[in-house]
C-alpha atoms as a PDB file:
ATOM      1  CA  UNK A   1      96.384  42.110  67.694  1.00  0.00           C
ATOM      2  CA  UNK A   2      95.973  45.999  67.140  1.00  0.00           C
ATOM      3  CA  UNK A   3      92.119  45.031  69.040  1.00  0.00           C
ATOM      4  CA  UNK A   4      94.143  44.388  72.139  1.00  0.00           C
ATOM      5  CA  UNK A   5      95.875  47.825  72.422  1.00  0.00           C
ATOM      6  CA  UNK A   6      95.351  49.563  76.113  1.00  0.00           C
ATOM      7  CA  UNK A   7      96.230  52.982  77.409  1.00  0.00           C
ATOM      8  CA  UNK A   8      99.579  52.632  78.970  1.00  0.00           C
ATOM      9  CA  UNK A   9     100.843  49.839  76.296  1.00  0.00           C
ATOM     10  CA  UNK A  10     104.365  51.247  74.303  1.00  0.00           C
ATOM     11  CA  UNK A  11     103.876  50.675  70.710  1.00  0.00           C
ATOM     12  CA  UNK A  12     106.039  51.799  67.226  1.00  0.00           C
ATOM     13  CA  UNK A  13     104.628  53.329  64.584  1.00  0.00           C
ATOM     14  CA  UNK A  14     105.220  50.814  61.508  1.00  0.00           C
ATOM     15  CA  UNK A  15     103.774  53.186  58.377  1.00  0.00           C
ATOM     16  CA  UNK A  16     103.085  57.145  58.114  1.00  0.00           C
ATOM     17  CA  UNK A  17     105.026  60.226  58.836  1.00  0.00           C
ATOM     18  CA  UNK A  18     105.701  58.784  62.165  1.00  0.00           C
ATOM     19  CA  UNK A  19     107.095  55.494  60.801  1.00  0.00           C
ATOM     20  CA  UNK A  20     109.901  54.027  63.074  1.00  0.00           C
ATOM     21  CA  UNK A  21     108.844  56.003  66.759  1.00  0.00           C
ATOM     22  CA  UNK A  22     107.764  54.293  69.531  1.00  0.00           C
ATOM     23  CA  UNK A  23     105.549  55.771  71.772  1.00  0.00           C
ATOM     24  CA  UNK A  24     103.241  55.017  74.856  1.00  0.00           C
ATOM     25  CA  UNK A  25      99.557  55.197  74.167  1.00  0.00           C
ATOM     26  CA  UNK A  26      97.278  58.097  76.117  1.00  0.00           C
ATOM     27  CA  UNK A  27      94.075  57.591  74.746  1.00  0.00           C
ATOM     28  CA  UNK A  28      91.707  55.447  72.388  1.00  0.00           C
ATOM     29  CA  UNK A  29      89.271  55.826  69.733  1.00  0.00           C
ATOM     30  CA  UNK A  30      87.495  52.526  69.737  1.00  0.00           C
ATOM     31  CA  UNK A  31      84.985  53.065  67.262  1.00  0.00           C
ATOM     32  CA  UNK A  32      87.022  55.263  65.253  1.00  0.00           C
ATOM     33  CA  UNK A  33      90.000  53.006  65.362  1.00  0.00           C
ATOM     34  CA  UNK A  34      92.553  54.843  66.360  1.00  0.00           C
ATOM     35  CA  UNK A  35      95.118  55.377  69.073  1.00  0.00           C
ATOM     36  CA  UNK A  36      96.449  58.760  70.497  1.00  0.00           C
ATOM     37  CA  UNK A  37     100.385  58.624  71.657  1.00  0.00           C
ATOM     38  CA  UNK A  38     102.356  60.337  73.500  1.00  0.00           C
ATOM     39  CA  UNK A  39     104.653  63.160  71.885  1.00  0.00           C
ATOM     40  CA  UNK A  40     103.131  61.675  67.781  1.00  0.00           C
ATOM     41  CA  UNK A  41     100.125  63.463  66.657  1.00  0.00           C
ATOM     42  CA  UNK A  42      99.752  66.477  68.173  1.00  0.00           C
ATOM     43  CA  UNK A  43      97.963  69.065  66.201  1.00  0.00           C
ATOM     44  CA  UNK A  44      96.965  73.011  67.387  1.00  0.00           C
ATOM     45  CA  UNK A  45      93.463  74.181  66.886  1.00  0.00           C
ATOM     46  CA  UNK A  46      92.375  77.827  67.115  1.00  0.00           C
ATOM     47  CA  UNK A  47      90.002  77.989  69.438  1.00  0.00           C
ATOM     48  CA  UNK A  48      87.068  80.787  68.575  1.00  0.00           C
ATOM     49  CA  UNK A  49      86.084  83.557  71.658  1.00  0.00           C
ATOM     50  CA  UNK A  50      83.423  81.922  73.475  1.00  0.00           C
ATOM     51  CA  UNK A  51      81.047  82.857  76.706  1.00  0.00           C
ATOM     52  CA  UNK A  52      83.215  80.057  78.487  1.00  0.00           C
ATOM     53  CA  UNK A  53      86.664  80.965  76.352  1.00  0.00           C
ATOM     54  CA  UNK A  54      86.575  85.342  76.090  1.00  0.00           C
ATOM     55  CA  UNK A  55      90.745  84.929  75.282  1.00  0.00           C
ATOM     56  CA  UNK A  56      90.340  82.302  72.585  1.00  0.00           C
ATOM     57  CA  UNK A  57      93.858  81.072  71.642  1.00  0.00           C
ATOM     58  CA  UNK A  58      95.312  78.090  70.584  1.00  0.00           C
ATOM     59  CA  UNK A  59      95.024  74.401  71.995  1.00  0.00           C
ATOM     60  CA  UNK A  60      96.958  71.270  71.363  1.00  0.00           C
ATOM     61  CA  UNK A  61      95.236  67.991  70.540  1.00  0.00           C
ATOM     62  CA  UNK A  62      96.161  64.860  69.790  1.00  0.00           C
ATOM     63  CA  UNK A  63      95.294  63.221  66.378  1.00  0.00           C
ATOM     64  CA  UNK A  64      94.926  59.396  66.212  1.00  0.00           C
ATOM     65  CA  UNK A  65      96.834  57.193  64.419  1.00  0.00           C
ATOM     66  CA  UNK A  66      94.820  54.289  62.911  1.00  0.00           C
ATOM     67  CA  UNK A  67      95.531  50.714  65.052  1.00  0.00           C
ATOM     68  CA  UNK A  68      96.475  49.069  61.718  1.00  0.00           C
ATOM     69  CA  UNK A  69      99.771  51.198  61.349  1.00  0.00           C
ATOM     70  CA  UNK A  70     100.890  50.498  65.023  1.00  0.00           C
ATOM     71  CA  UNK A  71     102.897  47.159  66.357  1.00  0.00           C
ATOM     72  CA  UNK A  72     102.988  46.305  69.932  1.00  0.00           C
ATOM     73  CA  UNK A  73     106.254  46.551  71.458  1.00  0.00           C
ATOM     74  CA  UNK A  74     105.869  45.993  75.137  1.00  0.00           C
ATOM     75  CA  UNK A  75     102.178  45.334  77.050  1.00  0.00           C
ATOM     76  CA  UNK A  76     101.347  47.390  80.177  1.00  0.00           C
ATOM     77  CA  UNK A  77     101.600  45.573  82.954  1.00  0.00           C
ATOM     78  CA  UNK A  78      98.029  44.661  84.735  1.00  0.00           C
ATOM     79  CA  UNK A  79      98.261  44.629  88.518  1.00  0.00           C
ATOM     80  CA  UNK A  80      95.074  43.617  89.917  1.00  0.00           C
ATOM     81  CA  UNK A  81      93.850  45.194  92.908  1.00  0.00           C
ATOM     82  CA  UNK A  82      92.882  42.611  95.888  1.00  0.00           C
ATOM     83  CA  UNK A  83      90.959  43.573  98.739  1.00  0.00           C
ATOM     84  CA  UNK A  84      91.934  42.697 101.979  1.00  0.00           C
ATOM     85  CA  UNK A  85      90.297  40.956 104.339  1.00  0.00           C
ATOM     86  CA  UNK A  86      89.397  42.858 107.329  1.00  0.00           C
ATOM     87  CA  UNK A  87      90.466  41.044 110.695  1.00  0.00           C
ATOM     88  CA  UNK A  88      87.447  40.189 112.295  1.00  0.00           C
ATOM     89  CA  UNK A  89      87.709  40.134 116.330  1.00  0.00           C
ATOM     90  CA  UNK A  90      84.933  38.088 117.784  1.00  0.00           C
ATOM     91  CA  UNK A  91      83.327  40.017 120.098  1.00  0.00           C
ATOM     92  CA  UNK A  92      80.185  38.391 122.038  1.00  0.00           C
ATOM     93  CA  UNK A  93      77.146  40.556 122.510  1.00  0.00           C
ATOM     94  CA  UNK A  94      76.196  41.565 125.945  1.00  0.00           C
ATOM     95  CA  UNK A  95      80.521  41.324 126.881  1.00  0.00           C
ATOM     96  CA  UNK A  96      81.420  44.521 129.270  1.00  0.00           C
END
């Protein structure tokens, strides 16, 4: 089940510090397993003075939580995109 997860599915946390919450997912960590939500996880890293960064500061991430601790609640819903048809007039060559 926890294979299945996609960005945009609401899931609650069932073990950890976040045990209980439910949350929408924002991002995934396939090969690392894990599952960023929205509002749970969110960690501040120092940022060093760079070329690109001169200020430095501080920037909020979000820290996975492994698929194995999460339960789906509700799956996104998938709306696929059709293309339409474009009308087609039939026009004969040489017509004024």
């Amino acid at each position: 089940m926890a294979k299945g997860l996609k960005i945009n599915d609401k899931v609650k946390v069932i073990a950890g510090d976040h045990k209980g919450k439910e949350a929408k997912i924002v991002g995934i960590d396939r090969a690392a397993g894990k599952a960023m939500l929205e509002g749970i996880g969110l960690v501040e890293r120092h940022m060093k003075k760079t070329q690109f960064n001169p200020a430095g500061g501080k920037k909020t991430i979000h820290q996975g939580i492994d698929f194995s601790n999460l339960k789906l609640v509700e799956a996104a819903k998938f709306e696929k995109k059709t293309a339409k048809k474009a009308d087609k007039k039939n026009t004969k060559k040489g017509a004024k």
